[in-house]
C-alpha atoms as a PDB file:
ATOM      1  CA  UNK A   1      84.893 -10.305  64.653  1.00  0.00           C
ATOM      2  CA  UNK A   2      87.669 -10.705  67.113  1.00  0.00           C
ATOM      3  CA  UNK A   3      91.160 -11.242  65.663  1.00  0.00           C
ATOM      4  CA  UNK A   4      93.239 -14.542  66.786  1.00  0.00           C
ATOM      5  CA  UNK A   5      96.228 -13.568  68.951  1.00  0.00           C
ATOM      6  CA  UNK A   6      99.233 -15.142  67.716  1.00  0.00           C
ATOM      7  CA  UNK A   7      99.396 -17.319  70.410  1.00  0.00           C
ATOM      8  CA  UNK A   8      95.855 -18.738  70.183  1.00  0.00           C
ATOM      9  CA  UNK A   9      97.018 -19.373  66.541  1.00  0.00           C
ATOM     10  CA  UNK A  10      99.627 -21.753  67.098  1.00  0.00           C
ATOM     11  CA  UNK A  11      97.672 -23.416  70.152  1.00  0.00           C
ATOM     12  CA  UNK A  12      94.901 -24.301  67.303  1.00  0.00           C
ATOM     13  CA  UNK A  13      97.377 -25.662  64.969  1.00  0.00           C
ATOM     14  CA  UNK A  14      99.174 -27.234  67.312  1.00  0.00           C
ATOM     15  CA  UNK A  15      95.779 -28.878  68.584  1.00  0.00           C
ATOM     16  CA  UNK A  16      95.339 -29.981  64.710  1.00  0.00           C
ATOM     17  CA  UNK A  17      98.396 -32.370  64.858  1.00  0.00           C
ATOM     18  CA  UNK A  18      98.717 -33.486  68.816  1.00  0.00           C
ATOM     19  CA  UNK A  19      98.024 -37.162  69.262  1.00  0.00           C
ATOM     20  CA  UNK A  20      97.912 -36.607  73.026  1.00  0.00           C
ATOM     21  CA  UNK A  21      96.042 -33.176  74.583  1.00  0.00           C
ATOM     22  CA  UNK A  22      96.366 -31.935  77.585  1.00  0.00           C
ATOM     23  CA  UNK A  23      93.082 -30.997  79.745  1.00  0.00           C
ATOM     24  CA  UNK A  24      94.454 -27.715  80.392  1.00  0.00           C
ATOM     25  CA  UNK A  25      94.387 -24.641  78.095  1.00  0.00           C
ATOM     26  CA  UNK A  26      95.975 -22.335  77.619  1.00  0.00           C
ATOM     27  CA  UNK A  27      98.867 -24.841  76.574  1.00  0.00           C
ATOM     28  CA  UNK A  28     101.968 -24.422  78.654  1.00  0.00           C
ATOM     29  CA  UNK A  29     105.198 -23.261  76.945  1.00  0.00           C
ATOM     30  CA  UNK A  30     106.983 -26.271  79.214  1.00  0.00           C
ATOM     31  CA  UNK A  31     105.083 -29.031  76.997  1.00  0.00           C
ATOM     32  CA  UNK A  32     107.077 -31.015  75.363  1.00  0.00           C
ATOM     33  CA  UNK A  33     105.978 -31.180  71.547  1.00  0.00           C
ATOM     34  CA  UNK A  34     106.929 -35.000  71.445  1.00  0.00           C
ATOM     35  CA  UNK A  35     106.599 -36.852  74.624  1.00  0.00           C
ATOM     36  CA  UNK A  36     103.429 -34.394  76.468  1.00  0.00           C
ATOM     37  CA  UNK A  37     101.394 -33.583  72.990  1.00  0.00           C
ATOM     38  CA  UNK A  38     102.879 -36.773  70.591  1.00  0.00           C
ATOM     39  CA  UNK A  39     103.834 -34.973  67.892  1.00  0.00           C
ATOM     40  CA  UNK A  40     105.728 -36.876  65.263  1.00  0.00           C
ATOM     41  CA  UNK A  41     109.153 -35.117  63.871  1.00  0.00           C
ATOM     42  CA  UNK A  42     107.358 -35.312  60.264  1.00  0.00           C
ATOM     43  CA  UNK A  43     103.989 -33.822  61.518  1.00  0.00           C
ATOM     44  CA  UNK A  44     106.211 -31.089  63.497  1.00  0.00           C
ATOM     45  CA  UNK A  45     107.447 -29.890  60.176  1.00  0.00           C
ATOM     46  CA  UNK A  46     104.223 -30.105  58.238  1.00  0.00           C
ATOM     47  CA  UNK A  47     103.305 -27.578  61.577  1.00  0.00           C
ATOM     48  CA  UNK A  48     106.060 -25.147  60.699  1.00  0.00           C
ATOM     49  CA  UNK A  49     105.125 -25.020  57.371  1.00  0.00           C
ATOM     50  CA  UNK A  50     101.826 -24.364  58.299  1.00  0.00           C
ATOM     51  CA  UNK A  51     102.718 -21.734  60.868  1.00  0.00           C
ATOM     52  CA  UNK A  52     104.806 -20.064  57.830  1.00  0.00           C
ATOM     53  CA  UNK A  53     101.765 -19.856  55.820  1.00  0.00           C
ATOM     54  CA  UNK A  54      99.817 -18.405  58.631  1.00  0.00           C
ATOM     55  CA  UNK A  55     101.977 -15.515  58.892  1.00  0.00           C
ATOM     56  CA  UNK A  56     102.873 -15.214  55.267  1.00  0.00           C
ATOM     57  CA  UNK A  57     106.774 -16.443  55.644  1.00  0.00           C
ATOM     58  CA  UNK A  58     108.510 -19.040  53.472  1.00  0.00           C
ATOM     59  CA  UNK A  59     109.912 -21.583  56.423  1.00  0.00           C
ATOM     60  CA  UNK A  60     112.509 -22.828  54.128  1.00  0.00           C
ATOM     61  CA  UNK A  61     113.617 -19.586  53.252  1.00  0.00           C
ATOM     62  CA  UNK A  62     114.107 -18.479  56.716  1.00  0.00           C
ATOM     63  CA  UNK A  63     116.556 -21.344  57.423  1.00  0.00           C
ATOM     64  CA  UNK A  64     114.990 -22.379  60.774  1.00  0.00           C
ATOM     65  CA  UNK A  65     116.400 -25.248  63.024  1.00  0.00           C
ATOM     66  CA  UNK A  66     113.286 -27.186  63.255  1.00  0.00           C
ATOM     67  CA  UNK A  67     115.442 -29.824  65.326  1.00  0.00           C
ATOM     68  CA  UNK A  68     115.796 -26.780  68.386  1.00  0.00           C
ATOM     69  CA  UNK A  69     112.082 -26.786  68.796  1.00  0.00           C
ATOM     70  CA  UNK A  70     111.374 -28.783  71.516  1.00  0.00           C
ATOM     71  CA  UNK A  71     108.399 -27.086  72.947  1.00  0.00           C
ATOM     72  CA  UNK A  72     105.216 -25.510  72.964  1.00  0.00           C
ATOM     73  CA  UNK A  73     107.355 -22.433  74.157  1.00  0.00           C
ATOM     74  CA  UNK A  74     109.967 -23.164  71.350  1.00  0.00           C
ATOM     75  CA  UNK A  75     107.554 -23.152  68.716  1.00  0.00           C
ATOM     76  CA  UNK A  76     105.414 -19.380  69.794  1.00  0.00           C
ATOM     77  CA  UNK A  77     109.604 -18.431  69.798  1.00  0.00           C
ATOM     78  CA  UNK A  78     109.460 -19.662  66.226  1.00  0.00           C
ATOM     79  CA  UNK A  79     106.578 -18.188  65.714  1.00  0.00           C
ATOM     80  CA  UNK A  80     106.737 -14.819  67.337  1.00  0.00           C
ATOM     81  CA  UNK A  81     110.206 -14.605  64.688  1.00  0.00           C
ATOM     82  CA  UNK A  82     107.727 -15.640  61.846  1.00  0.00           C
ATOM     83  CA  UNK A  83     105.308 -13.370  62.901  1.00  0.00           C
ATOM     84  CA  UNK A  84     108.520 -10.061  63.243  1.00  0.00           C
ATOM     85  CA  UNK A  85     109.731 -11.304  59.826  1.00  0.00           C
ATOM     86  CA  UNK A  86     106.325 -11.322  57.988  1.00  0.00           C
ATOM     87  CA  UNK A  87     105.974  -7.179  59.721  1.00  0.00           C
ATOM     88  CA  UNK A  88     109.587  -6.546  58.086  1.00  0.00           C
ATOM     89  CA  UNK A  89     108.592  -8.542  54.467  1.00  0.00           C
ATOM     90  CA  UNK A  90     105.757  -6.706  53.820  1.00  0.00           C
ATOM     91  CA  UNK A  91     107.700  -3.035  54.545  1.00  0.00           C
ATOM     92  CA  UNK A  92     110.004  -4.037  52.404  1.00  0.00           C
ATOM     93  CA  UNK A  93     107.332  -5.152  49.729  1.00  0.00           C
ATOM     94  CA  UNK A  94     106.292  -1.662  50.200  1.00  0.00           C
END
């Protein structure tokens, strides 16, 4: 079985909440999460929350400024951080 990159990861999940989708894959990090995919400020934190589960990291915790994410770019930034701080939790768990 071939493991999901990180990226694919959030592309799936973000493909879970978009109203609107794009003919084009992979998604482009320019997209905007609101006006290009129709993403609803509520559904875009249900999405974070999700992406914290997927990588094992308490969103809340973290502290994140879900209000910076903007775009599909923004959010594999947020979740490339979720992804380093999930590799540091569990050495420290260790």
């Amino acid at each position: 079985m071939v493991e999901e990159t990180m990226e694919l990861r959030v592309e799936r999940l973000v493909l879970e909440y978009a109203q609107s989708v794009p003919k084009g894959r992979p998604l482009e990090a320019r997209l905007s999460l609101q006006n290009d995919l129709a993403i609803e400020s509520l559904s875009l934190v249900s999405l974070a929350l999700r992406l914290g589960d997927e990588f094992g990291v308490n969103v809340v915790d973290m502290g994140l400024e879900l209000g910076a994410i903007k775009t599909f770019g923004d959010l594999l930034d947020m979740a490339r951080t979720l992804k380093q701080q999930s590799t540091v939790g569990a050495g420290e768990r260790t």
